[in-house]
Structure formats: C-alpha cells, structure tokens
Protein backbone atom coordinates (compact mmCIF):
# COMPACT_ATOMS: atom_id res chain seq x y z
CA UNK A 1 1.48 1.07 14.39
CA UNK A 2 -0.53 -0.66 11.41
CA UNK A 3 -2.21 2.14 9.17
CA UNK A 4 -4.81 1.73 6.71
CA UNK A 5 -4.49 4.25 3.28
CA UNK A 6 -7.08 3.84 0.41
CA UNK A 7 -6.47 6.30 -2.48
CA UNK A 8 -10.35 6.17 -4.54
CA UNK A 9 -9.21 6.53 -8.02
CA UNK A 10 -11.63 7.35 -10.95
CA UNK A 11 -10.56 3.69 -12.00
CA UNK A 12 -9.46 1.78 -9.18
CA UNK A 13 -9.21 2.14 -5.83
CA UNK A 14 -5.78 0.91 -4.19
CA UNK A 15 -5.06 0.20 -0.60
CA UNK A 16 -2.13 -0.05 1.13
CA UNK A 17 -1.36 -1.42 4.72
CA UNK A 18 1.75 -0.17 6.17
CA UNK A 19 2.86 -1.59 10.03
CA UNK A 20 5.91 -0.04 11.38
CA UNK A 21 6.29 2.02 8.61
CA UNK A 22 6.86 -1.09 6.06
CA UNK A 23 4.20 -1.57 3.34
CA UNK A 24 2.80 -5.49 4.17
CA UNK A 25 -0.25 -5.35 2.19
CA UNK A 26 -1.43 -4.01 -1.33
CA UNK A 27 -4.36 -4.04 -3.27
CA UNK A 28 -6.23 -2.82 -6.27
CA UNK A 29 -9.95 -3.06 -6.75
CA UNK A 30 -12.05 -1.18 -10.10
CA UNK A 31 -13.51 1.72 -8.72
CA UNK A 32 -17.29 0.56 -9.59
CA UNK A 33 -16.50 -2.93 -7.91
CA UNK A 34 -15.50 -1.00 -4.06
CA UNK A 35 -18.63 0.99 -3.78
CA UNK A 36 -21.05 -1.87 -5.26
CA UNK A 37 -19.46 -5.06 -3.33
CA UNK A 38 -17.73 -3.00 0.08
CA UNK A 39 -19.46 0.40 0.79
CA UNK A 40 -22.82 1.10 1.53
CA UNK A 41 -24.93 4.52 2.35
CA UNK A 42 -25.47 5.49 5.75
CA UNK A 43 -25.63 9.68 5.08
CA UNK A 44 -21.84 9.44 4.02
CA UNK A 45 -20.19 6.15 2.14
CA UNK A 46 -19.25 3.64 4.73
CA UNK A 47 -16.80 0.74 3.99
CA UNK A 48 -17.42 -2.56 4.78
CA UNK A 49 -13.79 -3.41 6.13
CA UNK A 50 -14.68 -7.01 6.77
CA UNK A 51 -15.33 -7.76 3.20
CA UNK A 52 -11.94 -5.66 2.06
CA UNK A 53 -10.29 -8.09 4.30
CA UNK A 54 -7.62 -5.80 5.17
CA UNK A 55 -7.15 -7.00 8.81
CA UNK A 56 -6.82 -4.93 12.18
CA UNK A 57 -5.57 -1.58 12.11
CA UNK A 58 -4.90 1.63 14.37
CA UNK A 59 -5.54 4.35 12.05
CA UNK A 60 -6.93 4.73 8.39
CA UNK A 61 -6.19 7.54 5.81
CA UNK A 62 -8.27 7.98 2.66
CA UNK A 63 -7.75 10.49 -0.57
CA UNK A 64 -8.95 10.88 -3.65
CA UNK A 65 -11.83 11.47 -5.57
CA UNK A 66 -14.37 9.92 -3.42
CA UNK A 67 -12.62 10.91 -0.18
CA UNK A 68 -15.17 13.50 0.90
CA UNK A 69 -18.05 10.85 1.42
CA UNK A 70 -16.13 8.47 3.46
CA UNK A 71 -17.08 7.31 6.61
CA UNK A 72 -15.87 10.83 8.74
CA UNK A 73 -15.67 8.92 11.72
CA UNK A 74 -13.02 6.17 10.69
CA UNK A 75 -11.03 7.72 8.09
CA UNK A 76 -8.65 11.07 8.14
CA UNK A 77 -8.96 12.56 5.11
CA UNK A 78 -5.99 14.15 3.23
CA UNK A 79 -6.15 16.08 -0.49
CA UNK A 80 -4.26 14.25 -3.05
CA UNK A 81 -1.52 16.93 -3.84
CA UNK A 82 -0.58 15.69 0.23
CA UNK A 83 -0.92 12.47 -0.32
CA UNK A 84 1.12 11.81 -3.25
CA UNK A 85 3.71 14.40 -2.37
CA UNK A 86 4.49 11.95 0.90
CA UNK A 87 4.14 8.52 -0.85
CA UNK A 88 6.88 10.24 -3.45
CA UNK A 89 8.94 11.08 -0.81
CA UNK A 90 8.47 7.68 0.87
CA UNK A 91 9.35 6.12 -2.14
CA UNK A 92 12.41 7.79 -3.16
CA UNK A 93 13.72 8.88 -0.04
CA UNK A 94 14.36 12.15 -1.09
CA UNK A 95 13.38 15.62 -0.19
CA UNK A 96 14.14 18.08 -3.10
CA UNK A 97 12.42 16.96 -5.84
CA UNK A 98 9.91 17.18 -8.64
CA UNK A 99 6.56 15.08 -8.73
CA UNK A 100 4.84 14.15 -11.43
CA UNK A 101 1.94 11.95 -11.17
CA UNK A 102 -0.52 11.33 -14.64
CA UNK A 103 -3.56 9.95 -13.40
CA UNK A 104 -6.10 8.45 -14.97
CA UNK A 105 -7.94 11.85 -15.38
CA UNK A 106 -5.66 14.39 -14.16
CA UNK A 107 -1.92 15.34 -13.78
CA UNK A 108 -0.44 16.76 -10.83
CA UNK A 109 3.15 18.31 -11.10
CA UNK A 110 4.68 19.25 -7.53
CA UNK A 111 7.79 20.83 -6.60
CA UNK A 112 8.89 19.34 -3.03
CA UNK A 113 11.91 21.36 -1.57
CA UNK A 114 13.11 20.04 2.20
CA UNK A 115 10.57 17.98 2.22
CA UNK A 116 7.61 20.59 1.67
CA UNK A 117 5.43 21.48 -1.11
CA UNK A 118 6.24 24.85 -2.61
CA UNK A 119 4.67 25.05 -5.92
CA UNK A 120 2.02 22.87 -7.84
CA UNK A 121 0.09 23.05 -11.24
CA UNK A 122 -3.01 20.63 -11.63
CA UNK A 123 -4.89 19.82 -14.95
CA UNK A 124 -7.76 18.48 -14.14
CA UNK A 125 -10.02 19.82 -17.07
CA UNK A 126 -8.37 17.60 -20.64
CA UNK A 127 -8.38 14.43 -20.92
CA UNK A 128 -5.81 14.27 -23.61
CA UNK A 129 -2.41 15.03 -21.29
CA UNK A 130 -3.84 12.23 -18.68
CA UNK A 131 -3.69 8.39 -18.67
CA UNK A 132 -7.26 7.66 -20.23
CA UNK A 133 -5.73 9.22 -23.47
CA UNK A 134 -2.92 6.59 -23.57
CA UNK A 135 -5.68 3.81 -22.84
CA UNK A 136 -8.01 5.11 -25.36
CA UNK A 137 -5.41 5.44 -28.20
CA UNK A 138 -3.92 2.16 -27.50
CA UNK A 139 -7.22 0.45 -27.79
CA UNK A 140 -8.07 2.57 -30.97
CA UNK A 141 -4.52 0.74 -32.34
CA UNK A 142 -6.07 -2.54 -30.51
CA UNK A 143 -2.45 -2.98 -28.84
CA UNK A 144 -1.94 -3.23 -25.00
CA UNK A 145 -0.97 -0.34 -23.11
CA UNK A 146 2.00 -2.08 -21.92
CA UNK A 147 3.93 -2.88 -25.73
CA UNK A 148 2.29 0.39 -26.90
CA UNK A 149 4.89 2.71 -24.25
CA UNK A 150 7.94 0.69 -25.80
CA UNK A 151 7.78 2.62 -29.51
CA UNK A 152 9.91 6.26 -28.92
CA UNK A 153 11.42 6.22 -32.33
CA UNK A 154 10.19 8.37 -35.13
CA UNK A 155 6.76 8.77 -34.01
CA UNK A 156 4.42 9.84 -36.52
CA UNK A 157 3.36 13.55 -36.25
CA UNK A 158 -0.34 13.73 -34.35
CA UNK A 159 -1.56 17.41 -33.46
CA UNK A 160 -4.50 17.44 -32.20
CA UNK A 161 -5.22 18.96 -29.11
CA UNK A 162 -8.28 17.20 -28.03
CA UNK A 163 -8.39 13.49 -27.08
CA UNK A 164 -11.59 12.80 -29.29
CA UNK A 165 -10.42 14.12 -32.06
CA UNK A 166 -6.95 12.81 -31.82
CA UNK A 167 -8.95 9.38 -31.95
CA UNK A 168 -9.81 10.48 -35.33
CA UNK A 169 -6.51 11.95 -36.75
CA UNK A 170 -4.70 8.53 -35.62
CA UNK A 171 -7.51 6.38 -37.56
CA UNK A 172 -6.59 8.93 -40.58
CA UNK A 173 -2.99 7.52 -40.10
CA UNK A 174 -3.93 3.75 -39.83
CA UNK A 175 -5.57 4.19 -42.99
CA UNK A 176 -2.78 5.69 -44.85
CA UNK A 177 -0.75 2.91 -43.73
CA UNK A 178 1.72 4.22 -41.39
CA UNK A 179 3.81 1.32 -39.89
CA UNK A 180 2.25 0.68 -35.93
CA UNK A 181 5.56 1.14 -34.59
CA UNK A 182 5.47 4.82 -35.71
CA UNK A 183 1.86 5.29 -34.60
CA UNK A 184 2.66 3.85 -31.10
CA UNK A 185 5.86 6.63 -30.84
CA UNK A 186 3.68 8.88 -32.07
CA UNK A 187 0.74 8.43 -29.35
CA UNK A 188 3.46 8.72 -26.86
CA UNK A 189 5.28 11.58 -28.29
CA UNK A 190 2.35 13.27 -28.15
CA UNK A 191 1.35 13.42 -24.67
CA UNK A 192 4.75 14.10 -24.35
CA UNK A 193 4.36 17.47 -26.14
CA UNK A 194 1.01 17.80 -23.60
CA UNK A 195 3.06 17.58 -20.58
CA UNK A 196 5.93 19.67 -21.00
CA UNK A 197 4.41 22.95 -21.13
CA UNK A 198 2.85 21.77 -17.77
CA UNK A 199 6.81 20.86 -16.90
CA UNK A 200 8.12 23.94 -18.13
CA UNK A 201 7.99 26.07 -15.04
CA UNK A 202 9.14 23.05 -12.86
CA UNK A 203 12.35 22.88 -12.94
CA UNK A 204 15.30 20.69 -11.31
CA UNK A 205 17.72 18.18 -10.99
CA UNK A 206 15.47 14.99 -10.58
CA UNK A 207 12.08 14.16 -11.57
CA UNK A 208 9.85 11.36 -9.79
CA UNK A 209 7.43 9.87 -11.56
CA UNK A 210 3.93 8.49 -10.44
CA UNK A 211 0.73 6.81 -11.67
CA UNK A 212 0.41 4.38 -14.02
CA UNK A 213 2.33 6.29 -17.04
CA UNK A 214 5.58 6.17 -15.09
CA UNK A 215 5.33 2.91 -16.64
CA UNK A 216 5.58 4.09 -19.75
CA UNK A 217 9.29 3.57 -21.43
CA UNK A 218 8.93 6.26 -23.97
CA UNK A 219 7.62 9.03 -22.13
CA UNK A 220 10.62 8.18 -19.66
CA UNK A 221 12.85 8.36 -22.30
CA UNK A 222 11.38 11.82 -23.81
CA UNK A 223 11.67 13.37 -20.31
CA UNK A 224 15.31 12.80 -20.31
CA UNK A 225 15.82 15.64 -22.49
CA UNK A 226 14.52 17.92 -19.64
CA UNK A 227 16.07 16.06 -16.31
CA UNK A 228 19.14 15.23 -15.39
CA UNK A 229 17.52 12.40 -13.73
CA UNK A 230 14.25 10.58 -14.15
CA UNK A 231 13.16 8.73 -11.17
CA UNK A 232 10.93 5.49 -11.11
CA UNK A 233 9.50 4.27 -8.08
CA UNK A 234 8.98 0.78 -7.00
CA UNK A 235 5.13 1.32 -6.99
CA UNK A 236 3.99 4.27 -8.56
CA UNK A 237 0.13 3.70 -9.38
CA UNK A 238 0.19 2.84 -5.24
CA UNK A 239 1.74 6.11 -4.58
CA UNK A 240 -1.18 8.01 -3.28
CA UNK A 241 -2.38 4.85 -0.66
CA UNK A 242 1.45 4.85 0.53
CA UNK A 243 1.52 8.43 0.89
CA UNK A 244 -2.16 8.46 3.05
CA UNK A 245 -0.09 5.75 5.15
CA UNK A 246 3.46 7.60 5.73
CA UNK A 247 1.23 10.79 6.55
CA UNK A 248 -0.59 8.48 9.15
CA UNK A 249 2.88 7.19 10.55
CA UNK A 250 4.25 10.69 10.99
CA UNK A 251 1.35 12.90 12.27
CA UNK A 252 -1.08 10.25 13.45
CA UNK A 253 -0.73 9.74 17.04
C-alpha cells in the first residue's frame, strides 16, 4: 500500500510517502508557498496533488495546524499528539518511551507505554520554550541556527521569561561584551530551563526527541542530566508526516 501523510506546520509543511511501510519520498515546502502555489478554496482547502507531484497513492493522512480545512473527502485526519506519537514509535522502534517534540510554536511532551499514549502536557500559549525562540535569538546574534546549538559551555545567565523581552536582555549582553560562545550556551541553556519543568512530571528511562530542536547539540547534551538515554531519530522535523503514514499502514484498510 502507498500512503500519502502531510503534517501542515506553522512553517513548513512536510510530506512523506511511505509504500509498504518504507518511507520513498520526502518533502518540505514553507507553509505560505503550499496554500498559495498547491491548494485552492472550494468550501474547505483542496490540494492540488498534481502540482505536489507526489505520485499515485491509496490513502492520504493529514495533521497539523491546517488539518481541519483539508479536502474531507481525500484526506483522514488525525490530531498531532497521534500523529507524532506513531512517527516516534516508527522511528525508534520502541514502545515505552517519552516524546518530546519542540515545534516551531508549540511543545508536545508524551509518555507512550506499550505502545499507547498515557499522559501528555502541551504548551501551546509561549513562544519562548518553542523553536521560533531559538530562530529568533540566533538571528538577534546574526549566527545560524545550526553553529548556534553547538555552544553548551558556560552559557551566560538570561532570565527572562518572555521571548520578546529575552530579545532585549541578550542585546544588553552583546553590548557588555560577553564572548558569542557564551551567549550561544546561554540561548540554549535557557530554553533548556523552559522545558524541564514541562519534563518534570515525565519521567523514564529514554527520551525521543522530535522537531527541528532535536537537532540541537546542546539541548541534547543538557537533557542528559535527566535521561538515561536521549534518543535522536533519523528524521525528526518529518516525524509528524511519518507518523500520519504508519497510522495509515496500520488502521487504513
């Protein structure tokens, strides 16, 4: 069976095509670029598969943000908190486990145990634990994202609570000359600080990590402290397309 999953992201949109329960296809396109060049209106969002060029398929699976105005009639629709908890355990191959996923505007911390979810806490409201805070910061230090998650070591002390004003305190630090080094630990220590309360009643062995900041050395290495093991998967900001398409492969008939 060849299965369609499109996760709509508040910044991209990533789909995944999955035949025989293999992933042969992935791609990511800016969130403003898939409804202007390969959706249009038609009393819910339709999408123009020709254009995505995503070949024949049997079934299609779509969460997300936008997932409630896709076309009803091609697409089964599945809440995120489903979707990444089976792209996690695709990924991994496990089945006891804690997820954490920092997305571009929210976090999502899930406890899986035999393969179900039994607990979750969502943020969904501040900006400043998600990935948008890591982007902003890093372009406030006009540094890539990328060489900004290397720096762990003695990260300067930021404590602001709020991601616009934490814009401010780290400007405050540039000017007083604090090496960047420092400033990049310190970015990433703090979100660090953000998360673990979140982490706090989530306990276990192993912790898998999804979105784009399990890309993020530092954070991985702060998190180390909590977990006996931190987990990585091979594509973690394609998690929630591969987890629309494993729920297609198992319950999709």
């Amino acid at each position: 069976m060849r299965i369609l999953g499109i996760d709509l992201g508040s910044r991209e949109v990533k789909i995944v095509i999955m035949e025989d329960n293999l992933v042969v296809e992935k791609k990511k396109i800016s969130t403003m670029r898939f409804y202007r060049d390969f959706c249009h209106l038609d009393g819910k969002i339709v999408v123009d598969l020709d254009k995505l060029q995503v070949g024949p398929f049997d079934k299609a699976v779509s969460t997300g943000y936008g997932k409630n105005n896709t076309d009803l009639k091609l697409f089964t629709q599945i809440n995120e908190i489903k979707a990444h908890a089976y792209g996690a355990m695709y990924q991994s191959s496990l089945k006891d486990f804690i997820l954490l996923d920092v997305g571009g505007q929210d976090v999502k911390i899930v406890k899986i145990e035999k393969g179900l979810t039994t607990d979750l806490e969502l943020n969904e409201k501040c900006a400043a634990s998600c990935g948008r805070y890591l982007e902003n910061m890093a372009n406030v230090l006009e540094i890539s994202f990328e060489e900004m998650s290397k720096y762990a070591k003695d990260p300067v002390d930021l404590n602001s609570t709020c991601a616009v004003f934490s814009e401010s305190e780290l400007i405050g630090k540039i000017a007083e000359g604090v090496p960047i080094e420092r400033l990049c630990a310190g970015v990433n220590y703090s979100m660090y600080k953000r998360l673990r309360p979140l982490l706090s009643n989530f306990k276990g062995d192993k912790l898998v990590l999804t979105g784009g900041v399990a890309n993020n050395t530092a954070i991985k290495n702060y998190l180390k402290n909590d977990y006996d093991e931190i987990i990585s998967v091979e594509e973690p900001q394609f998690n929630g397309a591969i987890g629309c398409c494993y729920y297609g492969s198992k319950f999709l008939k």
